[in-house]
Protein backbone atom coordinates (compact mmCIF):
# COMPACT_ATOMS: atom_id res chain seq x y z
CA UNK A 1 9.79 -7.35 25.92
CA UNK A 2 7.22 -6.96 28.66
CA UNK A 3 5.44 -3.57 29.97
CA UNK A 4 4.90 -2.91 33.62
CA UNK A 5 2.24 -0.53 33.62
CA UNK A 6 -1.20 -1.46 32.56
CA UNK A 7 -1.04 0.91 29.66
CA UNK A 8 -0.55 -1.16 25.98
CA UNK A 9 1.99 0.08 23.59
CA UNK A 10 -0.51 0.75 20.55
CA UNK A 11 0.74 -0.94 17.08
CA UNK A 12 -0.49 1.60 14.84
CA UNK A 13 0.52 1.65 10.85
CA UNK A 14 -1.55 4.30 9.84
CA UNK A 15 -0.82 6.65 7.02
CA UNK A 16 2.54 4.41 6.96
CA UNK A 17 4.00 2.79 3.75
CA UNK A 18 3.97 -0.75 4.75
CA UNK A 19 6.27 -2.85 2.86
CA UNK A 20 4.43 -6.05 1.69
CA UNK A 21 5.41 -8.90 -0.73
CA UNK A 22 2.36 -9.82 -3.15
CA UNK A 23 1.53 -13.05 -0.86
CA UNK A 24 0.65 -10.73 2.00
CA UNK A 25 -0.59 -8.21 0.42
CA UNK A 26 -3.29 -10.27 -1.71
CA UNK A 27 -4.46 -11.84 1.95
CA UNK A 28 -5.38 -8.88 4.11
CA UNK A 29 -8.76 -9.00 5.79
CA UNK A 30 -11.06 -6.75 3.90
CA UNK A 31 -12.99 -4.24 6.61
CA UNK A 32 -16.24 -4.78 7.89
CA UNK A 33 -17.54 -1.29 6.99
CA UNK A 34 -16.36 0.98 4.03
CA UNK A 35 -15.15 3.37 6.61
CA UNK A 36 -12.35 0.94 8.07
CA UNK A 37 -9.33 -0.13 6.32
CA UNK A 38 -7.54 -3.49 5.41
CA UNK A 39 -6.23 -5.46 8.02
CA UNK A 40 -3.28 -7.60 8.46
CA UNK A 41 -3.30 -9.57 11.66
CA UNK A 42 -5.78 -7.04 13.42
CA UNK A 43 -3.46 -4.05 12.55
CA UNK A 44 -5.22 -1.88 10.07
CA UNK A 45 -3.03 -1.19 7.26
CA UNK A 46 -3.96 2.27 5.18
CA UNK A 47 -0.95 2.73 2.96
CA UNK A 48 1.70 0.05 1.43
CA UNK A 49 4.61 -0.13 -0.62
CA UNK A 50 5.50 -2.84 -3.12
CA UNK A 51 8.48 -3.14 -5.93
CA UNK A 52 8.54 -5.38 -9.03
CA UNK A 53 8.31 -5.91 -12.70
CA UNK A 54 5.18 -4.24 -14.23
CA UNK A 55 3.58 -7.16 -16.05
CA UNK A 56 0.12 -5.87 -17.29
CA UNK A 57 -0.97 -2.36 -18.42
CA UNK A 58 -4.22 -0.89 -19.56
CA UNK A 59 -5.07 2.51 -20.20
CA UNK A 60 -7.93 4.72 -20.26
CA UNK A 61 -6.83 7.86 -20.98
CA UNK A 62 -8.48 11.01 -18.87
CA UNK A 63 -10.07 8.04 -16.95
CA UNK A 64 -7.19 5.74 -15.48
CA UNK A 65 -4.63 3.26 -15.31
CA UNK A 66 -4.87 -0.01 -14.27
CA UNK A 67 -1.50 -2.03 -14.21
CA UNK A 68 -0.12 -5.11 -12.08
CA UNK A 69 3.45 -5.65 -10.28
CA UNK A 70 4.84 -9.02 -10.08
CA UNK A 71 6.75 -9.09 -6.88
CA UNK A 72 7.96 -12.92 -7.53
CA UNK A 73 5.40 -14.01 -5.24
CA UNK A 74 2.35 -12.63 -7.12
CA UNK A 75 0.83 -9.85 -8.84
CA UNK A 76 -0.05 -6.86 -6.78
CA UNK A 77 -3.50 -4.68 -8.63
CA UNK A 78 -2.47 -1.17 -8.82
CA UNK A 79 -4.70 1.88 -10.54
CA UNK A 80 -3.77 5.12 -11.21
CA UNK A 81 -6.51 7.66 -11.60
CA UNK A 82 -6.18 10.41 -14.23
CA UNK A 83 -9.62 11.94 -13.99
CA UNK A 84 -8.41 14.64 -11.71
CA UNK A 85 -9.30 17.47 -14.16
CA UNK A 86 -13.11 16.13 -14.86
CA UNK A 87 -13.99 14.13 -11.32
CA UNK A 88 -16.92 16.37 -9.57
CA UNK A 89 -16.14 14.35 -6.39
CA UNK A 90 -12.49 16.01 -6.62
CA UNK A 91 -13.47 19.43 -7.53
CA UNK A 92 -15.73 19.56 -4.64
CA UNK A 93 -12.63 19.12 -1.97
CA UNK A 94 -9.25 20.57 -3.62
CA UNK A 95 -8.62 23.73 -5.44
CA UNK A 96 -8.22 24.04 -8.66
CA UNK A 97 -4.52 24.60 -8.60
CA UNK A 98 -4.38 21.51 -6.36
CA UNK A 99 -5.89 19.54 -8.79
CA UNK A 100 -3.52 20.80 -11.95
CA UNK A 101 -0.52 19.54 -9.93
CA UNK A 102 -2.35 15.96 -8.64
CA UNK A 103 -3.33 15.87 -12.86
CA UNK A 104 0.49 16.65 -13.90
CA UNK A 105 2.24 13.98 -10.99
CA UNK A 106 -0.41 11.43 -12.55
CA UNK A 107 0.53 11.92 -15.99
CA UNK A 108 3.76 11.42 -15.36
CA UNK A 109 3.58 8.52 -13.36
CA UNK A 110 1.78 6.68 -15.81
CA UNK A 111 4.26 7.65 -18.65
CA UNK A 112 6.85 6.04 -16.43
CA UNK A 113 4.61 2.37 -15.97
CA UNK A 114 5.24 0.41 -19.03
CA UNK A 115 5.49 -3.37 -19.32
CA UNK A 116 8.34 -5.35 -18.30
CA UNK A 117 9.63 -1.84 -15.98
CA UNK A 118 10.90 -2.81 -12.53
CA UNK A 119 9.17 0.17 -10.35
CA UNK A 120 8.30 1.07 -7.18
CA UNK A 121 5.05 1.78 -6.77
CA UNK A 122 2.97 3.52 -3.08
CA UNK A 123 0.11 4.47 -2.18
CA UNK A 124 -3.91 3.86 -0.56
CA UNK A 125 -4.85 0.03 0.27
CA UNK A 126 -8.41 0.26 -1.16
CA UNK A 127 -10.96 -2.70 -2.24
CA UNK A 128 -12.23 -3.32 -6.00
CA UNK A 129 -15.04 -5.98 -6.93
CA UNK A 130 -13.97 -7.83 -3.62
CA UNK A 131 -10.45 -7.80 -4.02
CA UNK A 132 -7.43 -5.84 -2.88
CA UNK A 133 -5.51 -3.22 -4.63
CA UNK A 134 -2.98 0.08 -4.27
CA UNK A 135 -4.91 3.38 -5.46
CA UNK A 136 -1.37 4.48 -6.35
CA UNK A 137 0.09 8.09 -5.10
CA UNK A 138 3.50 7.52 -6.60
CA UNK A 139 5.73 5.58 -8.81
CA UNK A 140 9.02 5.51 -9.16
CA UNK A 141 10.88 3.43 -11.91
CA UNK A 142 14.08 1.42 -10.12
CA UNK A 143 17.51 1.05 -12.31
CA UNK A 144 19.39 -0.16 -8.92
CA UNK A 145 20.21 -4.29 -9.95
CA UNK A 146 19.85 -5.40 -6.37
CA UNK A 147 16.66 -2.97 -5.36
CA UNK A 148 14.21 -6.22 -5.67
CA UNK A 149 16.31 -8.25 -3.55
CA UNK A 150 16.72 -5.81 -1.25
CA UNK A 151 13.10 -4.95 -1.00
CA UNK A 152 12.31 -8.94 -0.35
CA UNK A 153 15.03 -8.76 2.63
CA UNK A 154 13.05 -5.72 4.10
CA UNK A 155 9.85 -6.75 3.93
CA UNK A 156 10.68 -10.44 5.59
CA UNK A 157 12.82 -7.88 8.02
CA UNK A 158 9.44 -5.53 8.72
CA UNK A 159 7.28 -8.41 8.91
CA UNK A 160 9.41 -10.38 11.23
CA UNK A 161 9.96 -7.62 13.40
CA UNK A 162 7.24 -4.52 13.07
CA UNK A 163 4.32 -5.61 11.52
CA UNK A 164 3.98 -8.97 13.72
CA UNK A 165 3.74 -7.48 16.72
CA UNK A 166 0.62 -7.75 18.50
CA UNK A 167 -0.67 -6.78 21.55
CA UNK A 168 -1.18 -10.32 24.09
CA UNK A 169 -2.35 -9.41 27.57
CA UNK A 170 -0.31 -11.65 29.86
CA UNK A 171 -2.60 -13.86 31.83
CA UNK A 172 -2.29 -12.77 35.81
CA UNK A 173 -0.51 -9.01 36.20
CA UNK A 174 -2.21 -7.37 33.52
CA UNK A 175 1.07 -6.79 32.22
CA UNK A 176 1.35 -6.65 28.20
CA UNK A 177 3.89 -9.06 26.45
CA UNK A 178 4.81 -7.90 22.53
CA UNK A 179 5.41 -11.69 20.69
């Protein structure tokens, strides 16, 4: 697919969910500054999806959640915060009715993430001690049989076709060519 005009088509994934098996996942590029996010072949990536079995769970209550997902081609770090009631930093930027109903979704998310659960889990790509991890926003426990499988096919699908894209200036007309 080529672009006449001199004007790139901008591959932008932010503040998407981007579907990523644990082997892609575990190998984006960590940013340069605290203010940048993860990258995955250039393409910042803010926000991500995964699926799997829930294979290791500890629990601080009032303070957090820490759990992995096991994808079948690794284990994905995931924490859910549950400090929302006593976190200074939070109280300073939502109200407090804001922060009753972040407190309440949390607790229930983290009833729902128990060992050996196949779940769904989103939310913020964010660094820990050097390594990658979800700062989860939402999970959602998956009864469907065929939803891993089908999340595999999707993210091979996405990554073949979306998330590979990258912007290659053609070498004479300044055109740009997607590969």
């Amino acid at each position: 697919m080529q672009q006449n005009n001199n004007n790139p088509i901008p591959i932008s994934l932010h503040n998407t969910h981007v579907k990523l098996l644990a082997f892609d996942f575990l190998t984006l590029t960590p940013p340069s500054s605290p203010d940048y996010p993860f990258t995955r072949k250039s393409i910042p990536i803010t926000r991500a999806e995964t699926l799997g079995t829930i294979v290791l769970r500890d629990h601080k209550p009032a303070k957090f959640l820490r759990f992995a997902i096991d994808d079948g081609t690794g284990c994905i770090p995931c924490i859910l915060w549950l400090n929302h009631m006593t976190s200074p930093h939070l109280a300073r930027r939502r109200s407090p009715q804001d922060l009753c109903l972040l407190a309440d979704a949390a607790a229930r998310s983290a009833e729902m993430v128990k060992v050996g659960v196949v779940a769904r889990v989103r939310g913020k790509v964010t660094g820990f001690k050097g390594g990658v991890q979800i700062t989860v926003t939402d999970v959602f426990v998956e009864r469907d049989p065929n939803a891993e499988i089908l999340h595999w096919i999707e993210c091979v699908n996405l990554a073949k076709n979306c998330y590979n894209l990258v912007n290659v200036p053609s070498s004479s007309s300044g055109s740009v060519t997607l590969k």
